[in-house]
Protein backbone atom coordinates (compact mmCIF):
# COMPACT_ATOMS: atom_id res chain seq x y z
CA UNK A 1 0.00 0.00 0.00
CA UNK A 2 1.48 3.27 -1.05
CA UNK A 3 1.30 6.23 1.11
CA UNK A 4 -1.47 7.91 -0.81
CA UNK A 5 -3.14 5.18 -0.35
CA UNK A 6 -2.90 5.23 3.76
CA UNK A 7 -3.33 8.73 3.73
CA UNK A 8 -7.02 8.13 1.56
CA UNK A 9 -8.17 4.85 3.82
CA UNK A 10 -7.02 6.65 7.12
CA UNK A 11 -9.24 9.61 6.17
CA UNK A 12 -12.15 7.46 5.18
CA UNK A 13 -11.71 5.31 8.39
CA UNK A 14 -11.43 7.96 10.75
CA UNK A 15 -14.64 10.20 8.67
CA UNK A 16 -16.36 6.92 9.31
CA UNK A 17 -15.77 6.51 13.00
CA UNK A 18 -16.75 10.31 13.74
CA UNK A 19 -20.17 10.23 12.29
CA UNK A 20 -21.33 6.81 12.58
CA UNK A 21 -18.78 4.30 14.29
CA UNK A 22 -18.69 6.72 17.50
CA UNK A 23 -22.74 7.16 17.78
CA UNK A 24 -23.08 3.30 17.28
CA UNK A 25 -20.81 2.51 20.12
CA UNK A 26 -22.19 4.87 22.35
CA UNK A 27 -25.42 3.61 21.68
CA UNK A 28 -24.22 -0.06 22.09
CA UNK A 29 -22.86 1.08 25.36
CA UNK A 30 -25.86 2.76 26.43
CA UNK A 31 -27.77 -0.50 25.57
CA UNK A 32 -26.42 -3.04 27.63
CA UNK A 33 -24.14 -0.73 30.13
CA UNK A 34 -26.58 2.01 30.53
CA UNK A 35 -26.88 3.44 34.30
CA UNK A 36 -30.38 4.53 34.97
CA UNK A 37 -31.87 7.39 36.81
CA UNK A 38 -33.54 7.34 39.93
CA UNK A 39 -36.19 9.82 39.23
CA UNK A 40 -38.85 11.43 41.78
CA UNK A 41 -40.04 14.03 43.24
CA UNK A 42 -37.96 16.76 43.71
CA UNK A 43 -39.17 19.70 45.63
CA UNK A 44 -36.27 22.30 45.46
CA UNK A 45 -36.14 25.54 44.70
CA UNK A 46 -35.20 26.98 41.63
CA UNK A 47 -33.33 30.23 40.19
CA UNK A 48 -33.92 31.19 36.59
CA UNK A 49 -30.62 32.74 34.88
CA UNK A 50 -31.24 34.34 31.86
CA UNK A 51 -28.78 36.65 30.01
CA UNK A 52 -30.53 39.10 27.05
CA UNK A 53 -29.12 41.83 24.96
CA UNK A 54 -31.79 43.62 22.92
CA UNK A 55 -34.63 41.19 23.49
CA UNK A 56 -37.17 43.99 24.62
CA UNK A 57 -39.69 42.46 22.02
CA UNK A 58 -39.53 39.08 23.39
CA UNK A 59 -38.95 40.34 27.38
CA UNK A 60 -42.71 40.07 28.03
CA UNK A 61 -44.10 37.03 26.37
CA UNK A 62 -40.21 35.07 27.96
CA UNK A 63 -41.46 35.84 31.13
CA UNK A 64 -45.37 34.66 30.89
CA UNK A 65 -44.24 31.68 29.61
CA UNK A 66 -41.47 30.61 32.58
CA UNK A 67 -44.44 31.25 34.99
CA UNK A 68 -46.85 29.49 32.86
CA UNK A 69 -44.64 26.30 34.00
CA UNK A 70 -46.01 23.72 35.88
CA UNK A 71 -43.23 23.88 38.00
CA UNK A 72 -44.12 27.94 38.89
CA UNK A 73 -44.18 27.75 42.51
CA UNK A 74 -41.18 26.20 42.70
CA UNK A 75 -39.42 29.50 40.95
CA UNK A 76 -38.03 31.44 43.88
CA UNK A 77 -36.27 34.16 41.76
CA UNK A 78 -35.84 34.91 38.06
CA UNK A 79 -32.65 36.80 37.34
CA UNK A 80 -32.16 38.50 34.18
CA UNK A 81 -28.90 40.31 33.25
CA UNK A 82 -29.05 43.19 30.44
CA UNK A 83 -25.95 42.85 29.00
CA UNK A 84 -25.44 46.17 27.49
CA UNK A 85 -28.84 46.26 25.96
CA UNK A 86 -29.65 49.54 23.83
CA UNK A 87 -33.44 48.36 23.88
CA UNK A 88 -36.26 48.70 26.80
CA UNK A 89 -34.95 45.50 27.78
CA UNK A 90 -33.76 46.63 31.21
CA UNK A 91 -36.94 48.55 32.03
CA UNK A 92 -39.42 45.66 30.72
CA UNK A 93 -37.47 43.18 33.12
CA UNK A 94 -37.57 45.79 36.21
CA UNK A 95 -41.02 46.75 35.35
CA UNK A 96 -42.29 43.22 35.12
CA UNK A 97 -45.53 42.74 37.90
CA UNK A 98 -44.11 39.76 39.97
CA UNK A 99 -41.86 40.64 43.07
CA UNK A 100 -39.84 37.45 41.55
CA UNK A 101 -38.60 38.91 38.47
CA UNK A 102 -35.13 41.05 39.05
CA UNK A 103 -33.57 42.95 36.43
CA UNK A 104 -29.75 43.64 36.37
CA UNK A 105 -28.73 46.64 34.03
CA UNK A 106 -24.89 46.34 32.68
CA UNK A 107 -24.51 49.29 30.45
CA UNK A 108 -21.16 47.91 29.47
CA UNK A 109 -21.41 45.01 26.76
CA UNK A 110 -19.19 42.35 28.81
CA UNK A 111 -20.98 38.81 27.08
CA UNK A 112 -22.74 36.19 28.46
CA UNK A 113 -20.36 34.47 30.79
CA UNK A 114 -19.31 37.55 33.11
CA UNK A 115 -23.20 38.12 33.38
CA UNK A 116 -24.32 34.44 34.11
CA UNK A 117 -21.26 35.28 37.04
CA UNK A 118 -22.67 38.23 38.21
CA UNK A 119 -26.07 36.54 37.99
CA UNK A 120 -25.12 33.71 39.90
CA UNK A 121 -23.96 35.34 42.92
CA UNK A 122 -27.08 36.66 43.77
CA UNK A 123 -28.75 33.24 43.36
CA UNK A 124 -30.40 32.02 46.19
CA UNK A 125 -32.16 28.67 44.62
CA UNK A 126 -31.40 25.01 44.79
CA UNK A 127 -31.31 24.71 41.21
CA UNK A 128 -30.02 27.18 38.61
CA UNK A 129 -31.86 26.98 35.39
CA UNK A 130 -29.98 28.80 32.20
CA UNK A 131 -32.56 29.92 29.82
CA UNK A 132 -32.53 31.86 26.57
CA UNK A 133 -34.52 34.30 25.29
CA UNK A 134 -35.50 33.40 22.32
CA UNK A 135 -37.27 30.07 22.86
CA UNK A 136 -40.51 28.88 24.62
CA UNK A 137 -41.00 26.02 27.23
CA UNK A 138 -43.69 23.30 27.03
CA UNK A 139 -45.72 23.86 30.33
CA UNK A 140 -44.67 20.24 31.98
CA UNK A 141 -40.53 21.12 30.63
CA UNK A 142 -39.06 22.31 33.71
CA UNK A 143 -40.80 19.98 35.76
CA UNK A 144 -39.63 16.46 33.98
CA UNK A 145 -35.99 18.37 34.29
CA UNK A 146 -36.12 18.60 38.08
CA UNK A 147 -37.18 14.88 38.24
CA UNK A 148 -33.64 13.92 37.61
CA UNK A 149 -31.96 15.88 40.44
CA UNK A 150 -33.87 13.60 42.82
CA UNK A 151 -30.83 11.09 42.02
CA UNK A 152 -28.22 12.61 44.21
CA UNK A 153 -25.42 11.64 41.33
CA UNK A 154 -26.97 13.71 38.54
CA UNK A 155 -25.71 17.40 38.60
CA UNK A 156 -26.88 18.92 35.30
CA UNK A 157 -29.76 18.00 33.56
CA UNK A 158 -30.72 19.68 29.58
CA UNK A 159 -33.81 20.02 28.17
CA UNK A 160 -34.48 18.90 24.38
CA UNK A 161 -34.49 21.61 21.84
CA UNK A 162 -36.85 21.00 19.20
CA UNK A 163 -37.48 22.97 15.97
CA UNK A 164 -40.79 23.86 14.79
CA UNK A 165 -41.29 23.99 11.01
CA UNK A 166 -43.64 26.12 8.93
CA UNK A 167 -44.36 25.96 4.82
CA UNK A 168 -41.44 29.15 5.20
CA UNK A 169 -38.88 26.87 6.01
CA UNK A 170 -36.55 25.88 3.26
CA UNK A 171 -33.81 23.29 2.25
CA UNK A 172 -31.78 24.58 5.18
CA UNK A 173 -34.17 24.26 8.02
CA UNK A 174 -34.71 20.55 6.91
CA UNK A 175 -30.73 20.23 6.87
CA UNK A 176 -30.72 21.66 10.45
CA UNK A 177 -33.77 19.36 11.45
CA UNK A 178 -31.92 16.53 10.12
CA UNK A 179 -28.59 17.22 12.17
CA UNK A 180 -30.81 17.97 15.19
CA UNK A 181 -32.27 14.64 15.08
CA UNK A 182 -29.28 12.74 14.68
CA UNK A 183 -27.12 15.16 17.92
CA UNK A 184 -29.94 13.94 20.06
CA UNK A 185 -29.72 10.77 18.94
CA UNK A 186 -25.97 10.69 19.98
CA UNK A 187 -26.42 12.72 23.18
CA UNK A 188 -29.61 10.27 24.41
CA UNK A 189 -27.10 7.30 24.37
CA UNK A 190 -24.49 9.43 25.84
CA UNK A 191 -26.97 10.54 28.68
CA UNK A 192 -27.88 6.83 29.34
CA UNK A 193 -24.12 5.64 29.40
CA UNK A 194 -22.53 8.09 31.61
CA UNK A 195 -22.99 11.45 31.01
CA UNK A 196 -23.46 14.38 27.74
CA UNK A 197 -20.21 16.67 27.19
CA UNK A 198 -22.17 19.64 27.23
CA UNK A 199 -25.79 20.60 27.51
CA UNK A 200 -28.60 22.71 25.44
CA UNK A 201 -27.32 26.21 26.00
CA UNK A 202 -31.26 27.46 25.60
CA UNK A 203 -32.33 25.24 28.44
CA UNK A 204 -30.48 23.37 31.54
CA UNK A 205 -30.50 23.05 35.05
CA UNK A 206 -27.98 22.47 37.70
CA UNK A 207 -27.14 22.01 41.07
CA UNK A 208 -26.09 26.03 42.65
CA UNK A 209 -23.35 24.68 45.14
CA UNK A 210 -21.84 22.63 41.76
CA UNK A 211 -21.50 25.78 39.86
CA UNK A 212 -18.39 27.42 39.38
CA UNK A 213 -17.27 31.16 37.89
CA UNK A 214 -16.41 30.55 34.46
CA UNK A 215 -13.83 32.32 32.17
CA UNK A 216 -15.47 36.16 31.00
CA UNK A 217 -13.94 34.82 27.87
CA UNK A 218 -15.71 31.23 27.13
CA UNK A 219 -17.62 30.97 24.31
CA UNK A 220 -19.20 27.49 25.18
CA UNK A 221 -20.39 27.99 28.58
CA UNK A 222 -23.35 25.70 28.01
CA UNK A 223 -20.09 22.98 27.95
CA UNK A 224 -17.93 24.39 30.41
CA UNK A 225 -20.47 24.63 33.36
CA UNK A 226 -21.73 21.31 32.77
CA UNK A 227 -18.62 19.63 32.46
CA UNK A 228 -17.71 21.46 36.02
CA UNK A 229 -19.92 18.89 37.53
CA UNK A 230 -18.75 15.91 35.60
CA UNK A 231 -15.01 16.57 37.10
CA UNK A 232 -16.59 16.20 39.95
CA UNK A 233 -18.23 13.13 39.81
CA UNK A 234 -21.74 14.14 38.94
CA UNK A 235 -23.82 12.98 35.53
CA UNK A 236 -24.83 15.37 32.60
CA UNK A 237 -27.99 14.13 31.19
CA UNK A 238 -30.66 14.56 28.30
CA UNK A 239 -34.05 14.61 29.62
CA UNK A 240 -36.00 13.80 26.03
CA UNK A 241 -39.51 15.09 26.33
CA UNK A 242 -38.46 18.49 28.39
CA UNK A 243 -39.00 20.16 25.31
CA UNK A 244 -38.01 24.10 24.11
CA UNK A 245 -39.02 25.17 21.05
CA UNK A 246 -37.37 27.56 18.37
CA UNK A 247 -37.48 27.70 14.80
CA UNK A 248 -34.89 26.36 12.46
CA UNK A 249 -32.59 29.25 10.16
CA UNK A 250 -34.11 29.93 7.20
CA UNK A 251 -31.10 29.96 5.53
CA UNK A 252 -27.75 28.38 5.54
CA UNK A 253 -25.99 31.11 5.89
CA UNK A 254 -27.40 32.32 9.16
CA UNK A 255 -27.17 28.88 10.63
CA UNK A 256 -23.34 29.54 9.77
CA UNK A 257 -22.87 32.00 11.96
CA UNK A 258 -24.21 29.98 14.72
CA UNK A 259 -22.02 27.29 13.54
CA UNK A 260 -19.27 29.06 13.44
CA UNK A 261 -19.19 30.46 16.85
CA UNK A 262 -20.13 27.21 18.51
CA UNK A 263 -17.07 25.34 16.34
CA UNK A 264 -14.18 27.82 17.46
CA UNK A 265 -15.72 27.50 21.30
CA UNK A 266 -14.81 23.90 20.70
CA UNK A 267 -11.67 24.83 19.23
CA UNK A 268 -11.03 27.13 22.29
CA UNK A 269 -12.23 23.89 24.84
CA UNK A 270 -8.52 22.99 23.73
CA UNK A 271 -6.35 25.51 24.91
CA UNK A 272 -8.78 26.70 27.95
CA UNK A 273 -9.68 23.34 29.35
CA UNK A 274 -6.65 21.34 28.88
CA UNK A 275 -7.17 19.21 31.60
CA UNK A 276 -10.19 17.58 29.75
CA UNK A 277 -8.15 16.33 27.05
CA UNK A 278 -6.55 14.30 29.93
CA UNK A 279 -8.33 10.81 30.70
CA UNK A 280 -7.43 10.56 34.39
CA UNK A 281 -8.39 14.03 34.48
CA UNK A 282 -11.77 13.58 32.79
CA UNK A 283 -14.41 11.11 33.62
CA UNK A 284 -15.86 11.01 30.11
CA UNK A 285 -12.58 11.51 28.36
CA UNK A 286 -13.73 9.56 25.25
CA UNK A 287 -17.41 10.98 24.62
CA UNK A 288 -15.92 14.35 25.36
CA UNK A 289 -13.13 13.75 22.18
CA UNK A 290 -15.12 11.93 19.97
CA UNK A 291 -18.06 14.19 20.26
CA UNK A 292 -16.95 17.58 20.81
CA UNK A 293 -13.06 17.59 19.31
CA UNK A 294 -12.84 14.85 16.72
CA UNK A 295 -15.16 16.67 14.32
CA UNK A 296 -13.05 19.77 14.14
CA UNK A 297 -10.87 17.39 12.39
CA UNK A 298 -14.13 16.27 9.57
CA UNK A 299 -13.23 19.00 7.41
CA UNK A 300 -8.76 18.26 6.61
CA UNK A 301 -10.13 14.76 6.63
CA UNK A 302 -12.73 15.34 3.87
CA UNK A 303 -10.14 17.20 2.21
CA UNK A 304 -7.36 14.71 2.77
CA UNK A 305 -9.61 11.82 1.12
CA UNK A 306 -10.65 14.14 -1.86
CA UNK A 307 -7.32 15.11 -2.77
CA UNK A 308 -5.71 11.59 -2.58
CA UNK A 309 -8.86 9.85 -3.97
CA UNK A 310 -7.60 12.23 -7.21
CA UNK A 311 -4.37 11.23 -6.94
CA UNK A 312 -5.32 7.50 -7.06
CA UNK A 313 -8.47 7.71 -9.33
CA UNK A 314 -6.49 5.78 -12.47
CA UNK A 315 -7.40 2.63 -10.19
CA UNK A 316 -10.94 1.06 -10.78
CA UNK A 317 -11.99 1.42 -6.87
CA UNK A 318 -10.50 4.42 -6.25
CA UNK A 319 -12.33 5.65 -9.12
CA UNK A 320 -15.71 4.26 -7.91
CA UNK A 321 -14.97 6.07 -4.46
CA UNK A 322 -14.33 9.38 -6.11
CA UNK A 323 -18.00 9.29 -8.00
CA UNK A 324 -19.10 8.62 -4.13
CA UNK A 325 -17.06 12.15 -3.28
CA UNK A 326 -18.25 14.29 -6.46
CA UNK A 327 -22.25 12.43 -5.93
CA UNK A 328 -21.88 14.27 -2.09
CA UNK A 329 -20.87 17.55 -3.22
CA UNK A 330 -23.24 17.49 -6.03
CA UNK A 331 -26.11 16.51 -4.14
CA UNK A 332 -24.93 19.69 -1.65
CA UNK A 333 -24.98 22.08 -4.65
CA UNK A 334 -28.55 21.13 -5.35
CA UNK A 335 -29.52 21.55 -1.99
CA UNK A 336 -27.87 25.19 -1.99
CA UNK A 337 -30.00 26.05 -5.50
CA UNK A 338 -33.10 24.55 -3.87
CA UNK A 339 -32.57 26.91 -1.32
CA UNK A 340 -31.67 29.94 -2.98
CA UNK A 341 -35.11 29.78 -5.09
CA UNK A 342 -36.66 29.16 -2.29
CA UNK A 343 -37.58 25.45 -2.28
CA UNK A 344 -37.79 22.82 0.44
CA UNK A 345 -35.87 19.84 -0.33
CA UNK A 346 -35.34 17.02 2.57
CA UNK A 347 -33.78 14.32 0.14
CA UNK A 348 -30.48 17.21 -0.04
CA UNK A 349 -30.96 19.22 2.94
CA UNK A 350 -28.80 16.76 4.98
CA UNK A 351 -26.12 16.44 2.45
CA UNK A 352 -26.01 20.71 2.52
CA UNK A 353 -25.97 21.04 6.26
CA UNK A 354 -22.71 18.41 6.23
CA UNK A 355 -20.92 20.53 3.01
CA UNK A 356 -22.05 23.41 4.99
CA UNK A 357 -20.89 22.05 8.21
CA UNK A 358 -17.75 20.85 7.24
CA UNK A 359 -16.96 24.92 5.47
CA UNK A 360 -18.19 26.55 8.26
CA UNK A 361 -15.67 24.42 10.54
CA UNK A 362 -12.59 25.21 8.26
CA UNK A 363 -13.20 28.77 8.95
CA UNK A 364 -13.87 28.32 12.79
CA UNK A 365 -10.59 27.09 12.94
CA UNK A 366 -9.68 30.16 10.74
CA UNK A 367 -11.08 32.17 13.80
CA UNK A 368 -9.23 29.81 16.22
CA UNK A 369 -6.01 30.26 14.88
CA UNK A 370 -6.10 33.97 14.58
CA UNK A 371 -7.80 34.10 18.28
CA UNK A 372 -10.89 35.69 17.91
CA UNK A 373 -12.77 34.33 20.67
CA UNK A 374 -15.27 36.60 21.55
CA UNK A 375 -17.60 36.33 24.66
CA UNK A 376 -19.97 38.47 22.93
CA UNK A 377 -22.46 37.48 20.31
CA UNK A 378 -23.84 38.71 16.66
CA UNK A 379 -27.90 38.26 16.93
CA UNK A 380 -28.72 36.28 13.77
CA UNK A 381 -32.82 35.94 13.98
């Protein structure tokens, strides 16, 4: 075997193991080695912790819908941090008519993790629950998440995030409804084996005395915080059926930029976290690198096996596996037309969120290597 040759099947292998070898041996795993959950009744108390810049038009309707929870007299205290808001955010919050509610005003523009510190401190709940703005709870959602903390070894639990569709939505939204279906896939069997790497930033809970400052920096801090309590000993889990809703980007470029932010966080896991790359330092060493670092590698992979599948194409299987390549990227480029004339496509909206996926890595890593971490966001709906 020549070395073009190892360089092509070592791609392919290692492509392979990422996307399906790793979610079929976590899901073995969870199977027949799964740990279950003692679940109950867990009468706590809880804090809400929710961070908004410029949501003034969703303030209102947010906070109707947390107390619309069947789990609303549990809520000792929602916290909300304006974080440099230029909107009626601040006053809406303040204004709000339930003593519970308690607005912080930042004028300074400091990003989400120095105000989910600041929040914190003030927190006098059992649980902490980190919500977005932008989504809605069903009414029973933070209730089947607090069933879990009645097992004294689970210390985060997330809630499912689930995308509504409309007849608006195009070839993209069905791309990101596709990769949706298959992360929860992979983080259920995760969740039933040991523990998730991370949680649903729009919706989580956790133990107060587990949480820990976190860098004003961090971009992920819907993975750092939870994997704060797996150091320690504690499970991250999936609670299917605690459901938040949102709505899928319309296009593939705005689901891009979310992509692209969440990728370089990963990328930043590596030089912020080091310890976790450690496996006596990390109780879920091998979810956390097959899950959250292994894919940064997808895209010099995908471009490894192109280029050396070219190089080797004279040979009848080679050539076969190249047709495979060019079929992938075609079927992308018709999922990018569909979308640009404003089609809906499901048969290549999966193929265009993994192009897609894979381009908006290379340039996370663009971002990574040039340092622009940012703790602050760019609104993109």
């Amino acid at each position: 075997m020549t070395v073009v040759e190892i360089v092509f099947w070592a791609s392919v292998v290692l492509l392979a193991y990422i996307y399906a070898g790793y979610p079929l041996l976590v899901w073995m795993l969870a199977r027949f080695r799964g740990r279950p959950v003692s679940r109950g009744a867990f009468e706590g108390t809880i804090s809400v912790i929710l961070v908004a810049y410029n949501e003034a038009g969703r303030m209102t309707a947010r906070l109707a819908n947390v107390l619309a929870s069947t789990a609303e007299p549990q809520v000792l205290e929602i916290l909300i941090g304006s974080d440099g808001s230029t909107d009626a955010t601040a006053a809406i919050s303040s204004a709000y008519p339930d003593s519970r509610v308690c607005g912080f005003e930042f004028t300074d523009r400091r990003g989400k993790p120095s105000v989910i510190n600041d929040l914190v401190a003030h927190a006098r709940g059992d649980i902490l629950l980190f919500l977005d703005a932008r989504q809605d709870l069903g009414p029973d959602a933070v209730a089947r998440l607090l069933e879990n903390f009645a097992d004294p070894a689970v210390g985060v639990v997330s809630g499912e995030l689930v995308f509504r569709r409309d007849t608006a939505s195009g070839t993209a939204a069905e791309g990101v409804g596709f990769y949706w279906t298959y992360e929860k896939m992979i983080r259920t069997a995760e969740a039933r084996y040991r523990s998730v790497p991370g949680a649903t930033g729009a919706f989580y809970a956790m133990r107060r005395e587990l949480f820990r400052p976190i860098p004003a920096q961090t971009i992920l801090d819907d993975v750092v915080i939870p994997m704060q309590a797996v150091e320690r000993g504690y499970r991250c889990l999936l609670e299917r059926g605690a459901e938040a809703y949102d709505r899928p980007s319309v296009s593939s470029s705005k689901e891009s930029v979310r992509k692209r932010r969440t990728i370089a966080g990963c990328a930043q896991l590596i030089v912020a976290q080091p310890r976790w790359l450690l496996p006596w330092r990390n109780p879920i060493w091998w979810e956390f690198c097959s899950h959250k670092l292994l894919r940064l590698a997808s895209p010099v992979l995908l471009l490894a096996a192109g280029i050396s599948n070219l190089w080797l194409m004279s040979l009848p299987l080679y050539s076969v596996m190249l047709s495979l390549q060019f079929a992938l990227y075609v079927s992308a480029f018709a999922g990018w037309m569909s979308q640009h004339l404003g089609k809906r496509s499901s048969l290549f909206g999966p193929s265009l969120m993994f192009v897609s996926l894979n381009a908006t890595t290379l340039a996370a890593l663009w971002d990574a290597l040039l340092g622009r971490f940012h703790a602050t966001w760019r609104k993109t709906a």
